[in-house]
Protein backbone atom coordinates (compact mmCIF):
# COMPACT_ATOMS: atom_id res chain seq x y z
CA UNK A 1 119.42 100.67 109.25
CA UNK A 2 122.52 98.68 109.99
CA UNK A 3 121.62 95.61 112.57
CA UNK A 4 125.11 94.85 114.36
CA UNK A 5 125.93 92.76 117.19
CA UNK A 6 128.70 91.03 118.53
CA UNK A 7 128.08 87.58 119.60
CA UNK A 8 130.62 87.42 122.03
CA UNK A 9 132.31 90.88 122.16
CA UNK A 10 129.35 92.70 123.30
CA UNK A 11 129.90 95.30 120.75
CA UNK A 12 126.85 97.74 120.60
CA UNK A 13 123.29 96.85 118.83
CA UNK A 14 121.94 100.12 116.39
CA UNK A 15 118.54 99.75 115.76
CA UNK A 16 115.81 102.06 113.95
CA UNK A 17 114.02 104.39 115.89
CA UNK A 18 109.87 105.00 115.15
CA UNK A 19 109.56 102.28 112.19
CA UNK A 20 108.42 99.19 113.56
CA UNK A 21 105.09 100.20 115.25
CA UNK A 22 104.06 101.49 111.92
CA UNK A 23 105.37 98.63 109.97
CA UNK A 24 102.97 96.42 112.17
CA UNK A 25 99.85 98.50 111.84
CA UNK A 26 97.91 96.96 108.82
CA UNK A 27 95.15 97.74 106.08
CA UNK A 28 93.03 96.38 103.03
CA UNK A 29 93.86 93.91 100.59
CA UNK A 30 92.57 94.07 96.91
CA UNK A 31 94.79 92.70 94.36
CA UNK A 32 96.78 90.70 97.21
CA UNK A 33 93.68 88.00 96.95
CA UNK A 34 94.36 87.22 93.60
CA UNK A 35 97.99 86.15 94.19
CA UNK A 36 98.86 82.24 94.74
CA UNK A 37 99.15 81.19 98.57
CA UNK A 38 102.76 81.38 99.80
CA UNK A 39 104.39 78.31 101.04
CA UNK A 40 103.82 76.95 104.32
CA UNK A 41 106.26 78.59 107.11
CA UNK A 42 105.80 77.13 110.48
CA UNK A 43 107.68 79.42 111.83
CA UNK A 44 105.32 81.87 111.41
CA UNK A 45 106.10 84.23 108.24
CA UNK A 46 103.29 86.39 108.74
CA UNK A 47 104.64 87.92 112.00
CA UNK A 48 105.04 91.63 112.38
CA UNK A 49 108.75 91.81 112.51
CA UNK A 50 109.04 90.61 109.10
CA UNK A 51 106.86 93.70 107.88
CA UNK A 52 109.16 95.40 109.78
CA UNK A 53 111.78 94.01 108.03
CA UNK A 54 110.53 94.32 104.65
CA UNK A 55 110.35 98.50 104.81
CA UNK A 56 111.61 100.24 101.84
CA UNK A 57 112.30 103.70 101.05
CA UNK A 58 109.61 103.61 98.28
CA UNK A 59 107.29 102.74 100.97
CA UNK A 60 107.82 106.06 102.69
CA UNK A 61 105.39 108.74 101.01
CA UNK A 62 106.94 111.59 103.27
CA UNK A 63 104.98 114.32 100.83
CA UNK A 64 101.51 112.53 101.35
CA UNK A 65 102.37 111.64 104.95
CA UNK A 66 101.64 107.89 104.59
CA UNK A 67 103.47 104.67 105.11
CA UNK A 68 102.92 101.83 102.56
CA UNK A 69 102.95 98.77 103.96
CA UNK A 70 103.10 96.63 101.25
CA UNK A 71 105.66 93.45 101.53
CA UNK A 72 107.43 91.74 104.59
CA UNK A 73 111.02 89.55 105.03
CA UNK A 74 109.98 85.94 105.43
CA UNK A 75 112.17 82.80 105.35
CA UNK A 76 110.93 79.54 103.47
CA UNK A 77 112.99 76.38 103.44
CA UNK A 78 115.95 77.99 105.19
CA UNK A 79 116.45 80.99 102.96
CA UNK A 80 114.55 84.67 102.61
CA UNK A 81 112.58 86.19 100.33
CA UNK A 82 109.64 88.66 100.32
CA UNK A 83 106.27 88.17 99.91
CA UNK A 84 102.44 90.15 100.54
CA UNK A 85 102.69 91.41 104.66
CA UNK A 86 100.31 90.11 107.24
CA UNK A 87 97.44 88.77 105.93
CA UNK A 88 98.01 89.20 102.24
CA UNK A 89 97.02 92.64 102.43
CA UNK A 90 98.61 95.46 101.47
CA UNK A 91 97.58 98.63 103.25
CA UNK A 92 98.60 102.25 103.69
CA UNK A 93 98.28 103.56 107.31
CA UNK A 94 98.84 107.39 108.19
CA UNK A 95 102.37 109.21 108.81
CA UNK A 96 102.48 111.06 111.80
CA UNK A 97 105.38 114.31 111.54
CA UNK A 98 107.06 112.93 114.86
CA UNK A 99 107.15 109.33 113.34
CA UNK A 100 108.18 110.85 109.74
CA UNK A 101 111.19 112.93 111.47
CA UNK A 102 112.32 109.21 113.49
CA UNK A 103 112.60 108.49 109.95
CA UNK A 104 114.06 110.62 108.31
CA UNK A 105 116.90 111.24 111.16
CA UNK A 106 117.34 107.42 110.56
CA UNK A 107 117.91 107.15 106.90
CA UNK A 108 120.15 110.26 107.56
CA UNK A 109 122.09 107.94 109.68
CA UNK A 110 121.63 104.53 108.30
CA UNK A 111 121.20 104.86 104.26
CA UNK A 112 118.86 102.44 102.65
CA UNK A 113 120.36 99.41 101.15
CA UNK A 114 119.29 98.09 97.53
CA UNK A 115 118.07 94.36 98.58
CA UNK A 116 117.66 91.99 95.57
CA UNK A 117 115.35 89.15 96.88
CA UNK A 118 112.52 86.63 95.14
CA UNK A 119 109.14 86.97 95.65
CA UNK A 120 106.93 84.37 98.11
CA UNK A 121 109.03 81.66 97.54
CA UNK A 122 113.03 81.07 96.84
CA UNK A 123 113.21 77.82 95.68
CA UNK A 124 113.33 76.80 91.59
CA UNK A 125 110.14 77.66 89.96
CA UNK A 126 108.90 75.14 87.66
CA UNK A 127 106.44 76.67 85.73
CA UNK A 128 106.60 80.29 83.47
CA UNK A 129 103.84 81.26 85.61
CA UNK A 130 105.85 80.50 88.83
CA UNK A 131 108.85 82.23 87.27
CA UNK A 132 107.07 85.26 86.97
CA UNK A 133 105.51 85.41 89.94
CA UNK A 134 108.52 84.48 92.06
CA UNK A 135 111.09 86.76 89.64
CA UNK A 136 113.69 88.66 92.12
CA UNK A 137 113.00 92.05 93.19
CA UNK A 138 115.12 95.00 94.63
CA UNK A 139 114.07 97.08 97.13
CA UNK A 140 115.61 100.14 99.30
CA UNK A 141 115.23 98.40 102.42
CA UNK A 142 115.65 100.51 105.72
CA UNK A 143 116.63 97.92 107.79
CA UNK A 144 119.81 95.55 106.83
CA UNK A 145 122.42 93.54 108.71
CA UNK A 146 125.90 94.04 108.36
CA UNK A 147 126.18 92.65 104.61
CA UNK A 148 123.96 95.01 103.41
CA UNK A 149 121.33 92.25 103.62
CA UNK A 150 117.97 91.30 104.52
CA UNK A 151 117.30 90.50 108.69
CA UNK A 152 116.28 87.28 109.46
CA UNK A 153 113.25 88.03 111.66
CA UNK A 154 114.70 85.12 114.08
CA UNK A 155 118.07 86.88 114.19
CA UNK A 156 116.40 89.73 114.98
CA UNK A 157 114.24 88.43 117.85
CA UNK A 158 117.36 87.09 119.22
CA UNK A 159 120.04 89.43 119.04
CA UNK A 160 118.21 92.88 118.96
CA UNK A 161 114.97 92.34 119.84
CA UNK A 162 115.68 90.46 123.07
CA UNK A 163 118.54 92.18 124.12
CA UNK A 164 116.73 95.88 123.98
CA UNK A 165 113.95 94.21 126.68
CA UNK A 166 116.43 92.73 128.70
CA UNK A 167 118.28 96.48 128.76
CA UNK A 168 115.50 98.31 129.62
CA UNK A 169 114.53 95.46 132.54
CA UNK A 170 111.09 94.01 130.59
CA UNK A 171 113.06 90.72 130.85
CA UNK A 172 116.05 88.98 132.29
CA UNK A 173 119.17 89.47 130.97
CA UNK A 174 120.93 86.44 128.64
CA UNK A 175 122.78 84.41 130.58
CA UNK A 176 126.05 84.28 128.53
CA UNK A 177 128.23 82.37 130.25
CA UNK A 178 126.44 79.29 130.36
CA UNK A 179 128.64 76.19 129.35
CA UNK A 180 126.08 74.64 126.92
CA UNK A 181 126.14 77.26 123.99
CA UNK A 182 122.29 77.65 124.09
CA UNK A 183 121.30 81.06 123.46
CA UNK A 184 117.95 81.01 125.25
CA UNK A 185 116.06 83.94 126.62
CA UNK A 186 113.47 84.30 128.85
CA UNK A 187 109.77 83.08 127.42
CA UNK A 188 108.44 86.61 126.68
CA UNK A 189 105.39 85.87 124.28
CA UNK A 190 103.38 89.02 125.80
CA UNK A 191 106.76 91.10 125.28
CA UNK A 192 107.02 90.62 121.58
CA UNK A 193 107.23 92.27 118.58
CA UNK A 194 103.96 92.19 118.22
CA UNK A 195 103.25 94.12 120.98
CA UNK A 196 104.02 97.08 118.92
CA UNK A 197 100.99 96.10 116.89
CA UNK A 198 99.25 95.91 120.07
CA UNK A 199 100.68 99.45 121.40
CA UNK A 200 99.60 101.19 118.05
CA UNK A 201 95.96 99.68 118.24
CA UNK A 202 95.60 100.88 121.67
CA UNK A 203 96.90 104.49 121.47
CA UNK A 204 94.79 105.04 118.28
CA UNK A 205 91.29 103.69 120.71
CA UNK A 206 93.04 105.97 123.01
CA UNK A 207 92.65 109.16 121.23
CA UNK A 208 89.55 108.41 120.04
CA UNK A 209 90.22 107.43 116.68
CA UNK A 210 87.80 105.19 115.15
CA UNK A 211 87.20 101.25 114.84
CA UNK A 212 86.73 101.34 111.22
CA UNK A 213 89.45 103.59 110.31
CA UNK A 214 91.82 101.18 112.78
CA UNK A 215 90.78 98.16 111.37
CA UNK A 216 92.17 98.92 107.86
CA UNK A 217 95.33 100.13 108.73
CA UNK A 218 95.44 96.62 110.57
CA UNK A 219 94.22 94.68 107.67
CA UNK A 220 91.36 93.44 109.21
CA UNK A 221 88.26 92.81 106.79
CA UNK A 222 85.89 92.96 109.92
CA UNK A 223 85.85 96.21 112.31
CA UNK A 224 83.75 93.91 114.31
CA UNK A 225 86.59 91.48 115.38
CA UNK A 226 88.98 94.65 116.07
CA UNK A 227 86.60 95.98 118.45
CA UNK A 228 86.32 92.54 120.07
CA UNK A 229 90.20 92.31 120.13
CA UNK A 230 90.68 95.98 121.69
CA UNK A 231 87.88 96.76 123.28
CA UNK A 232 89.83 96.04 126.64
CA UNK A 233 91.68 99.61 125.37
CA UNK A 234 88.91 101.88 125.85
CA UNK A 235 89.17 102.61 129.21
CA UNK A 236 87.10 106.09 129.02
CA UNK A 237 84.73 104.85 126.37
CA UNK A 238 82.18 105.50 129.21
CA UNK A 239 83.37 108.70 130.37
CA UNK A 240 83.62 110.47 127.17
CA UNK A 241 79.81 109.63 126.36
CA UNK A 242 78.63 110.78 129.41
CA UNK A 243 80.39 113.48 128.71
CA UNK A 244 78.49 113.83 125.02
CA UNK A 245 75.33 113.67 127.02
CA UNK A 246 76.32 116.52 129.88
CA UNK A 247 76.96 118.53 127.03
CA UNK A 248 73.78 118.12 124.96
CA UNK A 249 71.58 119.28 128.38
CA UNK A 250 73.81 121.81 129.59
């Protein structure tokens, strides 16, 4: 996918359609643990977008119906690179048909772009072992910007996140002809990306799917702290075991 926007001319934003909620959804982690910590990113490198971001073709098992989620677009010191997703933990979290049409439609329309970036960390390595583990590496990435490059996840936030709330009236619209040059938006913490997350964790409870099978494909190591965290989404837990019961002494 091609990210475009016009700064000042308006010209129209083209973003992905049924990738991001799955790109946020998370699993386990085995080998990830063994890996050296990634720089510090106070920016917050581990949110979704930039697992959003960091979707490849070879992530995209169409045949096994599955979505890898297995790297994420982070910036460190100013400049990107890619590194583990959320949490360190790689993870592979069901393809639905509808979502695997969305993205198939979308590659149709937006090809994927060959991406050469280094791994966890840009800067100079200074050791063998932190040349190897940093050594540049090319991915079909499905989302790109207009140089057939990686997203910044702030760009992204800004200029095609933002905007797509403030069209479909979650927030208020940019004020652009303010005589200061700030491009500030609304505070919309509850209306972020990560609400996606949030959306995918809550249909899943929804339909009855379970903790334990949610709380991999969110990379969470305990089922107990996703249950804690969505509970709040079960809103017929009740009803459907009184239902079990009914049935058992009908």
């Amino acid at each position: 996918m091609s990210v475009e926007h016009g700064r000042s001319s308006g010209r129209r934003t083209r973003q992905g359609r049924g990738v991001a909620a799955r790109a946020g959804a998370g699993s386990t982690g085995g080998t990830a643990r063994s890996l050296p910590a990634p720089p510090c990113d106070r920016r917050g490198p581990r949110a979704p977008a930039g697992g959003a971001l960091g979707l490849a073709l070879e992530d995209i098992g169409f045949a096994k119906e599955v979505v890898h989620v297995r790297r994420q677009v982070k910036m460190v010191r100013a400049k990107l690179c890619f590194a583990l997703p959320k949490g360190r933990k790689v993870r592979d979290v069901p393809l639905p048909s509808s979502v695997a049409k969305a993205i198939r439609q979308h590659i149709e329309e937006f090809a994927p772009v060959p991406v050469t970036l280094s791994w966890d960390d840009p800067t100079p390595p200074e050791t063998l072992v932190e040349a190897k583990h940093r050594r540049p590496r090319t991915y079909h990435l499905l989302v790109t910007g207009r140089e057939r490059k990686a997203v910044n996840r702030n760009y992204f936030n800004s200029y095609v996140w933002k905007p797509a709330l403030a069209a479909a009236g979650v927030i208020a619209a940019l004020d652009e002809d303010g005589t200061d040059g700030a491009r500030v938006w609304e505070p919309s913490r509850e209306h972020g990306f990560h609400a996606l997350r949030h959306f995918f964790a809550s249909e899943e409870l929804e339909a009855g799917e379970s903790i334990v099978s949610l709380a991999r494909w969110l990379g969470h190591s305990d089922p107990g702290f996703t249950l804690r965290k969505y509970s709040h989404f079960l809103p017929r837990a009740g009803v459907r075991g009184s239902a079990a019961i009914d049935a058992i002494f009908a």
